[in-house]
Protein backbone atom coordinates (compact mmCIF):
# COMPACT_ATOMS: atom_id res chain seq x y z
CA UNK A 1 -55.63 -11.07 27.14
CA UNK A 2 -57.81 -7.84 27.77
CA UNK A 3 -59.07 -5.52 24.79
CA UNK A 4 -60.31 -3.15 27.45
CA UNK A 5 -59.51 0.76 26.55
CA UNK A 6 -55.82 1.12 28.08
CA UNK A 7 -55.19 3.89 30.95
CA UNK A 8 -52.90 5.67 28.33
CA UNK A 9 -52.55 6.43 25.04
CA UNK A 10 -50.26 4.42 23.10
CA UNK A 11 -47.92 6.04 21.21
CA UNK A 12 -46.32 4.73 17.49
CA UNK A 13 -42.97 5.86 18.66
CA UNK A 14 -41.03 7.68 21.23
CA UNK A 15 -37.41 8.64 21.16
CA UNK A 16 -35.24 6.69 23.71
CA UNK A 17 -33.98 10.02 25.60
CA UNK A 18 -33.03 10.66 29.17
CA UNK A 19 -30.85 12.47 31.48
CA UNK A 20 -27.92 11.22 30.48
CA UNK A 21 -28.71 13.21 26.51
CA UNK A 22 -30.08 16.31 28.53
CA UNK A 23 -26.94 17.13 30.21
CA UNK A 24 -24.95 16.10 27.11
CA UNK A 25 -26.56 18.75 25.40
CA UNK A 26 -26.22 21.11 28.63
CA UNK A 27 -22.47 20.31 28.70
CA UNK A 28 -22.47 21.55 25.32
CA UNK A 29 -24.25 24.81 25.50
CA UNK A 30 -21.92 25.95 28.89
CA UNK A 31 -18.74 24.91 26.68
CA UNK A 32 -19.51 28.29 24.87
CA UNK A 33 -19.18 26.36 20.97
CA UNK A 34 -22.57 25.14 19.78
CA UNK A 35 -22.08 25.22 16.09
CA UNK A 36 -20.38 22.62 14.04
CA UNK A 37 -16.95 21.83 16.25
CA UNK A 38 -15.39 18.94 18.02
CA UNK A 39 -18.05 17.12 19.29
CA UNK A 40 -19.26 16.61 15.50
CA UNK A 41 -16.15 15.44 14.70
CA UNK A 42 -16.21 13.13 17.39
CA UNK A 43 -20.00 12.19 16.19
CA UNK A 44 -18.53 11.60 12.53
CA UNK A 45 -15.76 9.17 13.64
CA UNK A 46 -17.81 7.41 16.36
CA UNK A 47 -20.49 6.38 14.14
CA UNK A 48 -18.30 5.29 11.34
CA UNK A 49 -16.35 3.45 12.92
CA UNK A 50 -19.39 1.72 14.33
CA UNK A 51 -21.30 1.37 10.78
CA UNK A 52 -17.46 0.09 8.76
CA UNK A 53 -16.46 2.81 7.12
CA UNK A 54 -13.55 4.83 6.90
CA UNK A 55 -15.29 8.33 7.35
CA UNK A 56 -18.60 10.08 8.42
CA UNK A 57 -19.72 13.99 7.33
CA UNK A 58 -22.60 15.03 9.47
CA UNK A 59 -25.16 17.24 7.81
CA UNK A 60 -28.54 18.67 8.73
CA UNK A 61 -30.87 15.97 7.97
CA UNK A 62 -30.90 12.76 5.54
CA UNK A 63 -32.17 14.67 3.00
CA UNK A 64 -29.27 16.88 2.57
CA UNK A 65 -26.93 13.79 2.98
CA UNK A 66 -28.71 12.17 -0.30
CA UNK A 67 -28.86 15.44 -1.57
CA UNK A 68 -25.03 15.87 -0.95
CA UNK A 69 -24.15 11.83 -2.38
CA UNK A 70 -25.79 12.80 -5.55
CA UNK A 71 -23.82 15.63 -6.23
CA UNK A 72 -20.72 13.33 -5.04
CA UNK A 73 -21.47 10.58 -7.59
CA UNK A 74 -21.91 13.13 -10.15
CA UNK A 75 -25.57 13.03 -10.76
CA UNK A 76 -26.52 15.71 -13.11
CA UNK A 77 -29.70 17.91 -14.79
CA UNK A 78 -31.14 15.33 -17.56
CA UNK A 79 -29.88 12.28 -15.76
CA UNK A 80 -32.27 9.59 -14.49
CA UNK A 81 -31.89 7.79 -10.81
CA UNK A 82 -33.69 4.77 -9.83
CA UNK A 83 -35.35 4.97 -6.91
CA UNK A 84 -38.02 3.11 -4.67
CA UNK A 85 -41.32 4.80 -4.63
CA UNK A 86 -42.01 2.87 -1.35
CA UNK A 87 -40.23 5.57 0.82
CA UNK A 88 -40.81 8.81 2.05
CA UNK A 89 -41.05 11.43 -0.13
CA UNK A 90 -37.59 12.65 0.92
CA UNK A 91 -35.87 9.97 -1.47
CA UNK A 92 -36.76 10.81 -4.54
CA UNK A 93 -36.97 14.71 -3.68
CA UNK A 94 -33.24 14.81 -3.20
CA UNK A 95 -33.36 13.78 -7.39
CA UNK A 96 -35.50 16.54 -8.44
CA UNK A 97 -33.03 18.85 -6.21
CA UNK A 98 -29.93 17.96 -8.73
CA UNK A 99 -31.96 18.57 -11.53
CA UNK A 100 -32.27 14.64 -12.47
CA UNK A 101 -35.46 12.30 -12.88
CA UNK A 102 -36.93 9.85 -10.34
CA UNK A 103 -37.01 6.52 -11.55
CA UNK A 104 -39.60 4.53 -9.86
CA UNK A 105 -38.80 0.64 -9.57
CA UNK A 106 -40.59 -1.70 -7.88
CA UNK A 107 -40.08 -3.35 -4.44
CA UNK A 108 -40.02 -7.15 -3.08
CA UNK A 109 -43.29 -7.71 -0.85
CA UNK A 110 -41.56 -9.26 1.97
CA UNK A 111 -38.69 -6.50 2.53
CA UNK A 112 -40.13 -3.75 0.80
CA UNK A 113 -37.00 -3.29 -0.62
CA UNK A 114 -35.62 -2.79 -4.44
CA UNK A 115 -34.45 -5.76 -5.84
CA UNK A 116 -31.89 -6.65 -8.66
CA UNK A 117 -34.72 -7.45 -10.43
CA UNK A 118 -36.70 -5.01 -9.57
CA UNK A 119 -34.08 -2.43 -10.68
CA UNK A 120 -33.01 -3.71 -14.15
CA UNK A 121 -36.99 -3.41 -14.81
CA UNK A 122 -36.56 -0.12 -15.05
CA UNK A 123 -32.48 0.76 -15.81
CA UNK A 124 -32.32 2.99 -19.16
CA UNK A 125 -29.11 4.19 -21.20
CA UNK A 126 -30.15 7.25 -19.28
CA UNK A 127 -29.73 5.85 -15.50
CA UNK A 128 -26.73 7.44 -13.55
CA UNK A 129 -27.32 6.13 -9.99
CA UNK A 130 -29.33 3.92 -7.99
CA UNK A 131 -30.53 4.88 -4.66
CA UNK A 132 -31.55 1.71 -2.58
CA UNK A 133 -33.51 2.23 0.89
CA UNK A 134 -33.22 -0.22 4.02
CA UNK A 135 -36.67 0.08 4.30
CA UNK A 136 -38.27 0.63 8.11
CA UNK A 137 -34.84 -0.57 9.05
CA UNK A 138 -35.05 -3.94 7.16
CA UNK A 139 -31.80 -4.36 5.10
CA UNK A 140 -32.00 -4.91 1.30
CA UNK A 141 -30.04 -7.58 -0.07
CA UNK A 142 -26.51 -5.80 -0.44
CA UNK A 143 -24.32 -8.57 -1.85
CA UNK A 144 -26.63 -8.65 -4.82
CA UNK A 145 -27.29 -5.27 -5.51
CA UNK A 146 -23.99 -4.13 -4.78
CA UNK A 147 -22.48 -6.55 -7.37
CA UNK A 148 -25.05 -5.63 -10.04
CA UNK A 149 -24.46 -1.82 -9.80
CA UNK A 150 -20.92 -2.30 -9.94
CA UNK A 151 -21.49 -4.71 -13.42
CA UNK A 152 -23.79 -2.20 -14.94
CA UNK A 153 -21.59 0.58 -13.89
CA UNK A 154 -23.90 2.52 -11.41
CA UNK A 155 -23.13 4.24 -8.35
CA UNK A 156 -25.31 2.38 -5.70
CA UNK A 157 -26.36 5.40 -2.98
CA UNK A 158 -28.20 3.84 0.23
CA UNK A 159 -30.49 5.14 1.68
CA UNK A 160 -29.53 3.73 5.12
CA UNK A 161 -32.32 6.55 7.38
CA UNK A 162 -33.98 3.92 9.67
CA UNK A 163 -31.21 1.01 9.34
CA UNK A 164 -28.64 2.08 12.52
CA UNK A 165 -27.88 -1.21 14.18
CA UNK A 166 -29.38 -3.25 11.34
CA UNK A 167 -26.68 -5.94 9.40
CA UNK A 168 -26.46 -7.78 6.26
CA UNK A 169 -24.44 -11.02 5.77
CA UNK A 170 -23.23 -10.28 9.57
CA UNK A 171 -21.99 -6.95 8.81
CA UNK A 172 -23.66 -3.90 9.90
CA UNK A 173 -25.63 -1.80 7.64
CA UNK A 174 -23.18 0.85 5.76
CA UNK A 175 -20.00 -1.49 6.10
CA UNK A 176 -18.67 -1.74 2.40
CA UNK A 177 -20.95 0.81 0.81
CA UNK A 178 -19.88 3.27 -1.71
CA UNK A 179 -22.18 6.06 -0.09
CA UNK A 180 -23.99 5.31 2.96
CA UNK A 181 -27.11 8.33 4.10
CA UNK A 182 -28.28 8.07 7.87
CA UNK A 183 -31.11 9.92 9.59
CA UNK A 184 -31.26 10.78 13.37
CA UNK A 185 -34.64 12.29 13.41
CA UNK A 186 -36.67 10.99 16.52
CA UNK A 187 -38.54 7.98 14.45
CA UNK A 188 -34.99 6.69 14.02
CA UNK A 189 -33.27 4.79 16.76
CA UNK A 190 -30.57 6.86 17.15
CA UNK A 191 -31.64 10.29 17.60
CA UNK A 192 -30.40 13.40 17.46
CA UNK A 193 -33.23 15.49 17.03
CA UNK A 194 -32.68 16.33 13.40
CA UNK A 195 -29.45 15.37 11.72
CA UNK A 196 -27.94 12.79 8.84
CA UNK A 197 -24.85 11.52 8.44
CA UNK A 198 -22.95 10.09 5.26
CA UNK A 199 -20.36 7.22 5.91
CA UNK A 200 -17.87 6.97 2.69
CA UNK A 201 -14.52 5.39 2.00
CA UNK A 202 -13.25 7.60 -0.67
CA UNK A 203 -11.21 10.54 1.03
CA UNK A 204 -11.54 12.62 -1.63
CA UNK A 205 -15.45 12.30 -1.35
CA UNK A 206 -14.94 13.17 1.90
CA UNK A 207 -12.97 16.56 1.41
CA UNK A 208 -15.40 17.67 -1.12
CA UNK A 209 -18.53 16.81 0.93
CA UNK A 210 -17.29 18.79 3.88
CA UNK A 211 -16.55 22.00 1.77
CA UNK A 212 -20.55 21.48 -0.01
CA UNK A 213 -22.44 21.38 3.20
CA UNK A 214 -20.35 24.84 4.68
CA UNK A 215 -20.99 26.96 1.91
CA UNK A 216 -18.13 25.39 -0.29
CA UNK A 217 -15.15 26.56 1.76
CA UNK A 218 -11.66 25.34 1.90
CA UNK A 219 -11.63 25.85 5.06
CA UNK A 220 -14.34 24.94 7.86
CA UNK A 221 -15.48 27.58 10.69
CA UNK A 222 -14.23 25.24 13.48
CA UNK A 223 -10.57 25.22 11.54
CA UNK A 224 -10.48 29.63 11.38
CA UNK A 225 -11.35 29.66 15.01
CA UNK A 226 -8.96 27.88 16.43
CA UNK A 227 -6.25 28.80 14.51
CA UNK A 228 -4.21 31.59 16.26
CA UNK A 229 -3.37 33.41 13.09
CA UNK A 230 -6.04 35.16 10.70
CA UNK A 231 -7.04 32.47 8.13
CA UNK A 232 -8.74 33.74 5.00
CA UNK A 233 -10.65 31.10 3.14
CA UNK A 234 -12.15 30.95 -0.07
CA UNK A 235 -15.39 29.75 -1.62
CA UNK A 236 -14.46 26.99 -4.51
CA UNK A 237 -17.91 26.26 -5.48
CA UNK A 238 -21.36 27.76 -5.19
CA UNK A 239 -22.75 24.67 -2.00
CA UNK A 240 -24.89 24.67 1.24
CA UNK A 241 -25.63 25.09 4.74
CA UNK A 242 -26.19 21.63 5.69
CA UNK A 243 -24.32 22.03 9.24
CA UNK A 244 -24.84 19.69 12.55
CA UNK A 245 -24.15 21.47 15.78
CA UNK A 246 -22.05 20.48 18.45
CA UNK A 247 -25.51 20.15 20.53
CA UNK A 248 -26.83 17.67 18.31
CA UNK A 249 -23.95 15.76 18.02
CA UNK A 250 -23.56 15.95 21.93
CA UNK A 251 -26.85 14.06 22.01
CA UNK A 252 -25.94 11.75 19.38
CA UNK A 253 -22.62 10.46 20.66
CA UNK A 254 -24.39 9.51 24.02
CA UNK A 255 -27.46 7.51 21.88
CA UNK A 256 -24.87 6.16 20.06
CA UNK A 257 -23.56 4.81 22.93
CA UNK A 258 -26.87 3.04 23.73
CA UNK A 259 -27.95 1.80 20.28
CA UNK A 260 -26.72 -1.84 21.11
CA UNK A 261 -29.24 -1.88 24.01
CA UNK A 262 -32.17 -0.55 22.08
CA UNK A 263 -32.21 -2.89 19.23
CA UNK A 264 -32.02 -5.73 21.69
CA UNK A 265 -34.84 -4.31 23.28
CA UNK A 266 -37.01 -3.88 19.95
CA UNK A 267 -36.04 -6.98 18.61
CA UNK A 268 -37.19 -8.89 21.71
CA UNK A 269 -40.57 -6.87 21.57
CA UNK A 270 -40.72 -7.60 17.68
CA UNK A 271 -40.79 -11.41 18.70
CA UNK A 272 -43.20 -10.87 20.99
CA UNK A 273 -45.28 -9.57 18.61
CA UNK A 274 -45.04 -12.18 16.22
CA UNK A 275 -45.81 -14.73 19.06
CA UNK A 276 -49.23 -12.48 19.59
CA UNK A 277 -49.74 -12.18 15.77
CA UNK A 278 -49.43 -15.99 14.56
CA UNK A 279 -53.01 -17.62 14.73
CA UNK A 280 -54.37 -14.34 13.49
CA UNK A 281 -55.24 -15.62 10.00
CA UNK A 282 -54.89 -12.80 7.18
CA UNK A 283 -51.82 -10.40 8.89
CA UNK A 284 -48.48 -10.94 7.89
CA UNK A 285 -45.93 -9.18 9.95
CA UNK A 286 -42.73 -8.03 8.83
CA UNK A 287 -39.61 -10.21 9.76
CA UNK A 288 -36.06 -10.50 9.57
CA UNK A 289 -34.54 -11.50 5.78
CA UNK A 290 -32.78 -14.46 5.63
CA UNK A 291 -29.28 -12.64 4.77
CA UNK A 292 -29.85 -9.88 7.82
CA UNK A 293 -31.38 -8.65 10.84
CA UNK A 294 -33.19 -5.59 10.92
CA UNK A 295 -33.29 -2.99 13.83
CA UNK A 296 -36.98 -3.12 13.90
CA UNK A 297 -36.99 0.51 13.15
CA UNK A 298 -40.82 -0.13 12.19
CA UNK A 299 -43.12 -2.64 12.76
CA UNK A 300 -45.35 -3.23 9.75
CA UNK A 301 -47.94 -5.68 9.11
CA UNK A 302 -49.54 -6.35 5.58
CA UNK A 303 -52.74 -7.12 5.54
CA UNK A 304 -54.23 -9.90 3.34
CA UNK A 305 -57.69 -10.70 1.70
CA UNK A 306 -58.23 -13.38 4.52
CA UNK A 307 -58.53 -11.34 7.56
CA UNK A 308 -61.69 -9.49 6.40
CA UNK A 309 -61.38 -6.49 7.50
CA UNK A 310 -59.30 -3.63 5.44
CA UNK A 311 -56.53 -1.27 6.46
CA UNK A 312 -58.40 2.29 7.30
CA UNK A 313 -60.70 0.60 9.23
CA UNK A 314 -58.28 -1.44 11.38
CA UNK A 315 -56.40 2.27 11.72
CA UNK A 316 -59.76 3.80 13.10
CA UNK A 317 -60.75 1.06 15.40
CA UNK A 318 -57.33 1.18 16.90
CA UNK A 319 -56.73 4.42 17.43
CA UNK A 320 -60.31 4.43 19.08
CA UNK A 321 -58.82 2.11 21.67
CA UNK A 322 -56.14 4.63 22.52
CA UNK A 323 -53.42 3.43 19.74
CA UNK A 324 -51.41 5.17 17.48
CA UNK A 325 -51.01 3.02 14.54
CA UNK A 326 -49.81 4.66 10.71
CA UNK A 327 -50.13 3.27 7.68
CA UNK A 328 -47.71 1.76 5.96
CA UNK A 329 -44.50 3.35 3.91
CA UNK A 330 -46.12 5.59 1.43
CA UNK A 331 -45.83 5.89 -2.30
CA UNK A 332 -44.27 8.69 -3.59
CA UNK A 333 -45.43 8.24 -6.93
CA UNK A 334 -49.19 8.37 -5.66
CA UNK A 335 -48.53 11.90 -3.90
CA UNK A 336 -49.40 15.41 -5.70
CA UNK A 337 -46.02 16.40 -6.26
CA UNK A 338 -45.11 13.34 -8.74
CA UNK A 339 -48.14 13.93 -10.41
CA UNK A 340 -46.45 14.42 -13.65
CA UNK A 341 -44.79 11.09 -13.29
CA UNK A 342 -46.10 8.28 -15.20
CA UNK A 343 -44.19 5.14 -13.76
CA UNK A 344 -44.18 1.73 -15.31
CA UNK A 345 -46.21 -0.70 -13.24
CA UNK A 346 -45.56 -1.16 -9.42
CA UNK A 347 -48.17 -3.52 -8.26
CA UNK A 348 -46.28 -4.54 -5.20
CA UNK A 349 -45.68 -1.58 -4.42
CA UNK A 350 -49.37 -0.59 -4.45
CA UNK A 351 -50.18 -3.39 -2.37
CA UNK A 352 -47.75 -2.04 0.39
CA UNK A 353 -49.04 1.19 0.66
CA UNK A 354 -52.73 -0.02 0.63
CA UNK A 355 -52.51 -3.09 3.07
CA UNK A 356 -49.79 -2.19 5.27
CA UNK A 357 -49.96 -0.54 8.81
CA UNK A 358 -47.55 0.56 11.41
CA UNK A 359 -47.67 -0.82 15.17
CA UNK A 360 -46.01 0.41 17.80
CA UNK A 361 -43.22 0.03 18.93
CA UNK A 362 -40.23 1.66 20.83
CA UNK A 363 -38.50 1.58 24.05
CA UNK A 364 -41.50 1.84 26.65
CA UNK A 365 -43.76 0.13 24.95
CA UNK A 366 -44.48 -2.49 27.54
CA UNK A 367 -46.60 -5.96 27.49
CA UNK A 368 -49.83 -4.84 28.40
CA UNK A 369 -49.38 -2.12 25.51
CA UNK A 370 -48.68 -5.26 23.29
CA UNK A 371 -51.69 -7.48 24.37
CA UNK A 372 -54.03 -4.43 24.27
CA UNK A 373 -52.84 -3.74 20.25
CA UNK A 374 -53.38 -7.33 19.92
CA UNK A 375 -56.70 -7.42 21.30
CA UNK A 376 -58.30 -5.00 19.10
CA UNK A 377 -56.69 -6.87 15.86
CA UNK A 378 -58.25 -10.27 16.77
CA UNK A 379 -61.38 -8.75 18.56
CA UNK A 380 -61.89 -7.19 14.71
CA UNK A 381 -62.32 -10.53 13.46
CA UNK A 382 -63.63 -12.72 16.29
C-alpha cells in the first residue's frame, strides 16, 4: 500500500453521467417541449413502480417534496413535527415553511437514524407528523416505526433523499410508505441535476399534490396544450411552482435505468473499504443494518477515542494528500438559523456530527484511490 500524494485529486463524489444522459437531454430540447410534459410523466411512473408505490409527483427538489407531504398530511401553523437534527438543514426547514415547529429527536449511533425510541422521547400532545430520514442512504428501521406512528396516530413522512436502491426487510426503500420524498441532486445516486420526487398510494394525495406544485390548478400546462379545444382552468388554492422539466426527467429516466448497476458497484467498493479499514483500531465505518441494505449513498466513518487523532485534523491531513473528505451529517440544531431552538438532549447525535467524516466514494473511484485514502488514515496513527 502507497501513501504517496496521488496524480489526481480525489473527489467525495461525482455523478455517474455519460453520453447516453447527454443526448437524453438533447433529444429533449430538439422535441420542442422542455417544461413539465410526458417525459415527467414517464419519470413519475418509472420510478414508482421501481420504489412500490402506486404513484410518483415530480417536483423541483426534495425540499419542495417534504414541503409539499406536509401540507398533504395536514401539518399546520402551531403544530409540532419530529424530526432528526442529524440531516441537512433542508429537513427541518420544510417545518418552519408550514408554519409548524421542528422537533428535534435523537438518532441511533450505528444508523444515524430516528428510532422508536428515540421518537417517543420527544412526542407531545402537540406532535402532528414525524419525518424519518434514511440517513446517507442507510434505511431506518421501517417495520418499527411504521407500526408505532400508525398506534400513536402520526403521519410517518420519509425522508427517503439519498436512499434510491436502498431496501428494508427485502423491500426497496419507499415500498409501503404513506409519503415517500426523493432527491436527484448530483450527491444522490440517481441524478437528475436538481429534482425530488414523492411516491404515495393515496390517489387523492396524488390529485391534490399535482395541482400544489403548478400553482394550484385543476388543470396542468401539459393537459391545456394538448387539448385541441381552448381549456380554461382555474386556481383552487393559493400553491407553488415546484415543476420538473421534461429535460430533467429525460436524464432521470436513463439513470434510472442504471441505478441497479451503480449500487452494485458502491456496495462492492464499500466492502472494500471495510476490508482496508478493519485493523485500524479507533474508526468505525458505517455498515449495512441487520433488517436492510443501504445504497452506500455515503460512506461515513465515526471516529472513536482510540484512534488518537480527532476529526478536523484527519479532514486536513487528507485533503493535503489530494482527498476530498466532509464531515459527517450535520446538526441542524447546532446551525445559526435554529438558534432559538432549545432541544432536549441529543448526545448521540452530537457525537455524529463531531466524530464522523465522509470518504469517498462513487462510480470512478478506483483501488488505488482506495489504498491512497487508506494510507493517510493508518499513516496518522502509525
Amino acid at each position: 500500500m502507497t501513501t504517496e500524494v496521488p496524480p489526481r485529486r480525489i473527489p467525495v463524489m461525482l455523478p455517474a453521467l455519460g453520453e447516453e444522459e447527454a443526448l437524453a437531454a438533447a433529444d429533449a430540447v430538439r422535441s420542442g417541449w422542455v417544461a413539465q410534459g410526458p417525459r415527467v410523466a414517464a419519470f413519475e411512473a418509472a420510478f414508482a413502480t421501481g420504489v412500490g408505490a402506486a404513484h410518483g409527483v415530480a417536483v423541483s427538489s426534495c425540499t419542495a417534496a417534504l414541503h409539499l407531504a406536509l401540507i398533504s398530511v395536514g401539518v399546520e401553523p402551531g403544530d409540532e413535527v419530529i424530526v432528526p437534527s442529524l440531516s441537512f438543514i433542508a429537513t427541518a426547514n420544510a417545518v418552519r415553511y408550514v408554519g409548524a415547529t421542528s422537533v428535534f429527536a435523537d438518532v441511533d449511533l450505528s444508523t444515524g437514524n430516528l428510532t422508536v425510541a428515540t421518537v417517543d422521547a420527544v412526542r407531545t400532545s402537540r406532535t402532528r407528523a414525524v419525518i424519518a430520514v434514511h440517513q446517507g442512504g442507510v434505511p431506518f428501521d421501517v417495520a418499527a416505526l411504521r407500526d408505532a406512528a400508525s398506534r400513536w396516530g402520526l403521519p410517518l413522512i420519509e425522508d427517503a433523499a439519498c436512499a434510491a436502491g436502498s431496501t428494508a426487510y427485502g423491500r426497496p426503500v419507499g415500498s409501503g410508505s404513506t409519503i415517500s420524498a426523493w432527491s436527484f441532486h448530483p450527491r444522490k445516486l440517481l441524478t437528475t441535476g436538481e429534482g425530488g420526487m414523492l411516491t404515495v398510494d393515496n390517489p387523492e394525495w396524488v390529485a391534490r399534490l399535482r395541482r400544489l406544485r403548478e400553482h394550484g390548478m385543476n388543470v396542468s400546462a401539459a393537459d391545456r396544450h394538448a387539448s385541441a379545444q381552448p381549456v380554461l382552468e382555474a386556481y383552487l388554492e393559493t400553491a407553488f411552482n415546484y415543476r420538473m422539466t421534461d429535460i430533467q426527467a429525460a436524464i432521470g429516466l436513463v439513470q434510472l435505468g442504471r441505478l441497479e448497476e451503480l449500487v452494485t458497484h458502491r456496495r462492492a467498493l464499500a466492502a472494500r473499504y471495510h476490508e482496508l479499514l478493519a485493523d485500524i483500531e479507533g474508526l468505525v465505518p458505517v455498515r449495512d443494518p441487520e433488517y436492510g441494505e443501504t445504497n452506500f449513498q455515503s460512506f461515513w466513518v465515526l471516529i472513536n477515542r482510540e484512534y488518537g487523532v480527532g476529526r478536523d485534523e484527519v479532514l486536513a491531513e487528507l485533503a493535503a494528500t489530494g482527498v476530498s473528505a466532509r464531515r459527517g451529517i450535520m446538526a441542524a440544531h447546532l446551525e445559526p438559523a435554529y438558534a432559538d431552538v432549545t432541544p432536549a438532549p441529543l448526545p448521540v447525535t452530537e457525537r455524529l456530527t463531531r466524530d464522523t467524516l465522509i470518504l469517498p466514494l462513487h462510480h470512478a473511484l478506483t483501488e488505488d484511490d482506495q489504498n491512497h485514502i487508506v494510507g493517510v488514515l493508518r499513516k496518522l496513527v502509525s
